[in-house]
C-alpha atoms as a PDB file:
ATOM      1  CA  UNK A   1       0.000   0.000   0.000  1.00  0.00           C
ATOM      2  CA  UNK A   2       1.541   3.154  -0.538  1.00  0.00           C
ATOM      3  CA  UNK A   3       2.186   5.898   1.561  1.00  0.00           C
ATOM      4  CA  UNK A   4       3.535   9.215   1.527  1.00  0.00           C
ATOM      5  CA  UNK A   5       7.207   9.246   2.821  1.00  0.00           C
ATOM      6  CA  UNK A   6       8.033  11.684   6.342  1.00  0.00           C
ATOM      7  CA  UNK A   7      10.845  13.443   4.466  1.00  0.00           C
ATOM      8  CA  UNK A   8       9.963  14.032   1.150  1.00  0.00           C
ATOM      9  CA  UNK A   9       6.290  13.512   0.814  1.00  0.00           C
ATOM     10  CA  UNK A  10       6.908  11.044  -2.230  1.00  0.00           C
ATOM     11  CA  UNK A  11       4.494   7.867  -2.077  1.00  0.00           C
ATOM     12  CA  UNK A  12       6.165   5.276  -1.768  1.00  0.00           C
ATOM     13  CA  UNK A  13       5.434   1.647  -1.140  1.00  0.00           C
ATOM     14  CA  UNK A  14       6.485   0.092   1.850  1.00  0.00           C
ATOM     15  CA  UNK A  15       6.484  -3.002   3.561  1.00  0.00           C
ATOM     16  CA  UNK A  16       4.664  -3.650   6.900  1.00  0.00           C
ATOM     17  CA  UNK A  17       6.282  -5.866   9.299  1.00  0.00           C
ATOM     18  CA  UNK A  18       4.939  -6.424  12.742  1.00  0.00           C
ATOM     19  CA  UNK A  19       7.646  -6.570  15.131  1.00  0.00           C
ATOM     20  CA  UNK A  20       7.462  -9.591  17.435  1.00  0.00           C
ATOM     21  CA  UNK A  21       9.790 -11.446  19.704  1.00  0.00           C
ATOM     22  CA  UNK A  22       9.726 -14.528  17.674  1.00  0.00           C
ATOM     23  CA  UNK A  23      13.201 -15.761  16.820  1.00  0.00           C
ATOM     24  CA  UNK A  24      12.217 -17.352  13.829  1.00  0.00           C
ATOM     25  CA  UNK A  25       9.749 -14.904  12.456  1.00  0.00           C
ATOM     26  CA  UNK A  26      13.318 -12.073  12.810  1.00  0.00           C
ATOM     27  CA  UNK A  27      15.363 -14.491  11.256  1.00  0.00           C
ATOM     28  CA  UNK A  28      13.298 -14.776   8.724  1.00  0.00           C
ATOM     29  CA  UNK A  29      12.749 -11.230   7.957  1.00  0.00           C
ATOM     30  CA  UNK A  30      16.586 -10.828   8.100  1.00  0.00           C
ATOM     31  CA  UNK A  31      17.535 -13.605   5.472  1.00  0.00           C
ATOM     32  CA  UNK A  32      14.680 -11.352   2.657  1.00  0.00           C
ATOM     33  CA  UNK A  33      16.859  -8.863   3.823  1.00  0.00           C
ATOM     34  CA  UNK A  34      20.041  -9.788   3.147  1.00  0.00           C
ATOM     35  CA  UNK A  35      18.674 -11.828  -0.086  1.00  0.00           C
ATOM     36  CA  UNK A  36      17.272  -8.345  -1.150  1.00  0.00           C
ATOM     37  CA  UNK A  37      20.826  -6.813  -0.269  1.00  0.00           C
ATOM     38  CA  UNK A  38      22.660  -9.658  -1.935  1.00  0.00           C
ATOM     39  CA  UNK A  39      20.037  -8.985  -5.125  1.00  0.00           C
ATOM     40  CA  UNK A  40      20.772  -5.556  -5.101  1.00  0.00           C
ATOM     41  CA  UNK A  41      24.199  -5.766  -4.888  1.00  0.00           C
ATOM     42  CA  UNK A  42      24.785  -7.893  -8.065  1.00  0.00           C
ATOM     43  CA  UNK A  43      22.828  -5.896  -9.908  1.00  0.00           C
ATOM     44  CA  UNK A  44      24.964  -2.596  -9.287  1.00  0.00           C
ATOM     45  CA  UNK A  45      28.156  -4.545 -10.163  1.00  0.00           C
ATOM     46  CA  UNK A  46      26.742  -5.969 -13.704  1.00  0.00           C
ATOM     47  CA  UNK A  47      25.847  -2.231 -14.268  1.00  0.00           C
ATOM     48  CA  UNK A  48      29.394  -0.802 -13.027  1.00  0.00           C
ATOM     49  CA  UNK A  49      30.672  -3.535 -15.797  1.00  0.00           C
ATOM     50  CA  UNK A  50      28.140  -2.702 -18.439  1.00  0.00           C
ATOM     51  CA  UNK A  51      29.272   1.552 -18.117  1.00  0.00           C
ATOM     52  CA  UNK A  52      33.173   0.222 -17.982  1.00  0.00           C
ATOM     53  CA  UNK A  53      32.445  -1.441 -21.134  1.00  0.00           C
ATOM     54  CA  UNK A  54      30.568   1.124 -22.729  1.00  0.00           C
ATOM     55  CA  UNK A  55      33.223   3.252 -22.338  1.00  0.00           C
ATOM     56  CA  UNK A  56      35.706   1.112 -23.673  1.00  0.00           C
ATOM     57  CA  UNK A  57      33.716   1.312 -26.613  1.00  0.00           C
ATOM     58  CA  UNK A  58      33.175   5.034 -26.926  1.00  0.00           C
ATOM     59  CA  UNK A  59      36.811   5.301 -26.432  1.00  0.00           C
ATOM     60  CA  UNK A  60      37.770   3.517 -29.553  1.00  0.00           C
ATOM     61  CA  UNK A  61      35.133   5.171 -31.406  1.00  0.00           C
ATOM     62  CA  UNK A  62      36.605   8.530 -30.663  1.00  0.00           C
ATOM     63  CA  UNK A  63      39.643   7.240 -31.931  1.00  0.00           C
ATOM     64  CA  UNK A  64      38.220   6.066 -35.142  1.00  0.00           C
ATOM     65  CA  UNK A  65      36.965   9.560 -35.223  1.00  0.00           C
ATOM     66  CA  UNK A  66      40.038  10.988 -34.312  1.00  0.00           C
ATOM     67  CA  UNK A  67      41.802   9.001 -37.499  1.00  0.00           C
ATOM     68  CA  UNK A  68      39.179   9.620 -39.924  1.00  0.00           C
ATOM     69  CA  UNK A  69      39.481  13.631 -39.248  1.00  0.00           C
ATOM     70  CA  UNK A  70      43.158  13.335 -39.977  1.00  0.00           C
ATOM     71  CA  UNK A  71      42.613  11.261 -42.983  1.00  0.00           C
ATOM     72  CA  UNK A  72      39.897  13.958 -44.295  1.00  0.00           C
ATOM     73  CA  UNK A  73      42.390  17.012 -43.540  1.00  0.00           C
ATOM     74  CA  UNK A  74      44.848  15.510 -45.013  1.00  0.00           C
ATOM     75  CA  UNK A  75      42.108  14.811 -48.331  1.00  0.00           C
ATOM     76  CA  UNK A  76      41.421  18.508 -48.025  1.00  0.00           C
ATOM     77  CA  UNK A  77      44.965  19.777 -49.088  1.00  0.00           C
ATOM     78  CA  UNK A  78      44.637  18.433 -52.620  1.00  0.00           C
ATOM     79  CA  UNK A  79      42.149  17.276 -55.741  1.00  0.00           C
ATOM     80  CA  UNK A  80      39.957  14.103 -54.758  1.00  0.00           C
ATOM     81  CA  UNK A  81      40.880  11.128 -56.918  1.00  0.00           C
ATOM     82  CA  UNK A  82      37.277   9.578 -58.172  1.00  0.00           C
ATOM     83  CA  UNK A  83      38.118   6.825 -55.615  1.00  0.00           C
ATOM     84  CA  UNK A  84      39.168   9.271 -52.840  1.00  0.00           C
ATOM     85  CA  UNK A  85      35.606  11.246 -53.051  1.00  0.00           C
ATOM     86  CA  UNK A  86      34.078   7.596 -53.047  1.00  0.00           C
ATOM     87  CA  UNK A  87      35.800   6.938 -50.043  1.00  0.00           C
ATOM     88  CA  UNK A  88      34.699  10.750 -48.616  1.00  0.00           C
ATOM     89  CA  UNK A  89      30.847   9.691 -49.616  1.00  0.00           C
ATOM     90  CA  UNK A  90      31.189   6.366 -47.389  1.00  0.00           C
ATOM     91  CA  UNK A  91      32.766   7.907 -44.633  1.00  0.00           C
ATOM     92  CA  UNK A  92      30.539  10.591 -44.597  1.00  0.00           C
ATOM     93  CA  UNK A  93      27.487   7.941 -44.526  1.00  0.00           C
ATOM     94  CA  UNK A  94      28.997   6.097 -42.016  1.00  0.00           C
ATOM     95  CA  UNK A  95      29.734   9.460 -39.531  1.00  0.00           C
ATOM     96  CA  UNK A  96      26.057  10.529 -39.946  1.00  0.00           C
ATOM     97  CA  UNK A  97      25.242   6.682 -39.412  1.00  0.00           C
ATOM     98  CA  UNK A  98      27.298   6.832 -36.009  1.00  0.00           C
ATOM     99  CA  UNK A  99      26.133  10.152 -35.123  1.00  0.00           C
ATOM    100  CA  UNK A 100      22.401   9.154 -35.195  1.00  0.00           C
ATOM    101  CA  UNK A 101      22.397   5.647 -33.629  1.00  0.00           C
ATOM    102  CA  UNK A 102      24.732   7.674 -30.839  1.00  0.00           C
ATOM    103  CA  UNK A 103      21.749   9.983 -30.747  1.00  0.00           C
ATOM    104  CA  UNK A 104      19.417   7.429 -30.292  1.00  0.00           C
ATOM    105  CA  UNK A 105      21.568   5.630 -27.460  1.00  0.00           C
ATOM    106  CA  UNK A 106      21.385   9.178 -25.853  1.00  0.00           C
ATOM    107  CA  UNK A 107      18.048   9.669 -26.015  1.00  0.00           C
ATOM    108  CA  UNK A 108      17.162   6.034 -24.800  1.00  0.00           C
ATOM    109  CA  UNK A 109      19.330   6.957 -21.565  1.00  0.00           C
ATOM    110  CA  UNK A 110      17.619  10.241 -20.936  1.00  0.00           C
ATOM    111  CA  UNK A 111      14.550   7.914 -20.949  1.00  0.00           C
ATOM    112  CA  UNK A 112      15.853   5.782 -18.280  1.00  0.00           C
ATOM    113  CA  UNK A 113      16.394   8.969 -15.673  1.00  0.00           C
ATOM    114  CA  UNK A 114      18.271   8.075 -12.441  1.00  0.00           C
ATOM    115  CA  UNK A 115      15.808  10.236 -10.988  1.00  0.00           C
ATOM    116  CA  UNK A 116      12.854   7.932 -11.630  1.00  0.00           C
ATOM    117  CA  UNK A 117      11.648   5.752  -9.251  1.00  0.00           C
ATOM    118  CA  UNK A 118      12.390   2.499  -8.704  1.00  0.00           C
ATOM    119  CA  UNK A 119       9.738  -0.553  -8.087  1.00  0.00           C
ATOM    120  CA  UNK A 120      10.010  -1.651  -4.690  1.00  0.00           C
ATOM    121  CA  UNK A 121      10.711  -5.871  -4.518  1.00  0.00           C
ATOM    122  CA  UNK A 122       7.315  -7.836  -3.002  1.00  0.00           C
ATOM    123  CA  UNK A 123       8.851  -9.125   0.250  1.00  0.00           C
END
């Protein structure tokens, strides 16, 4: 059932647990818990992995950048060849190709706010 939370007024759900002296009934509520925790947990490392490898990959693609500027100025000093403006038409087909799908991968992440909330797990 949600409720509104003391500090920020945000509903929330929340879990009701009645507290009671029963051994079994705490250890209980402490293994969901720690499960929950343990849950949690793995789930923050495969996304610390997932951004490390993303920006392995955004790394090389600045460098492939990075070379096919150089290759371009250095195009720009002198008369395309027929097979040198072929090679400018690809590359600029595949720049605005990597431009908009690196769009798109931007956009899809604004989507995905850090801000939003998050579901609560059913205990």
């Amino acid at each position: 059932m949600p409720q509104a939370c003391r500090h920020c007024g945000e509903e929330l759900d929340v879990i009701v647990v009645n507290i009671t002296n029963d051994d079994a009934v705490l250890a209980e509520v402490l293994r969901e818990i720690r499960l929950l925790r343990k849950d949690v947990m793995s789930k923050l490392d495969d996304a610390v992995a997932a951004l490390g490898d993303v920006q392995t990959e955004l790394e090389k693609v600045g460098a492939d950048a990075d070379r096919i500027i150089a290759q371009l100025q250095a195009l720009a000093n002198g008369e395309l060849t027929p097979e040198q403006a072929a090679q400018v038409n690809q590359i600029v087909t595949m720049a605005t190709a990597v431009r908009d799908r690196l769009a798109g991968i931007d956009a899809s992440i604004d989507a995905v706010s850090p801000d939003a909330p998050v579901d609560q797990p059913a205990v």
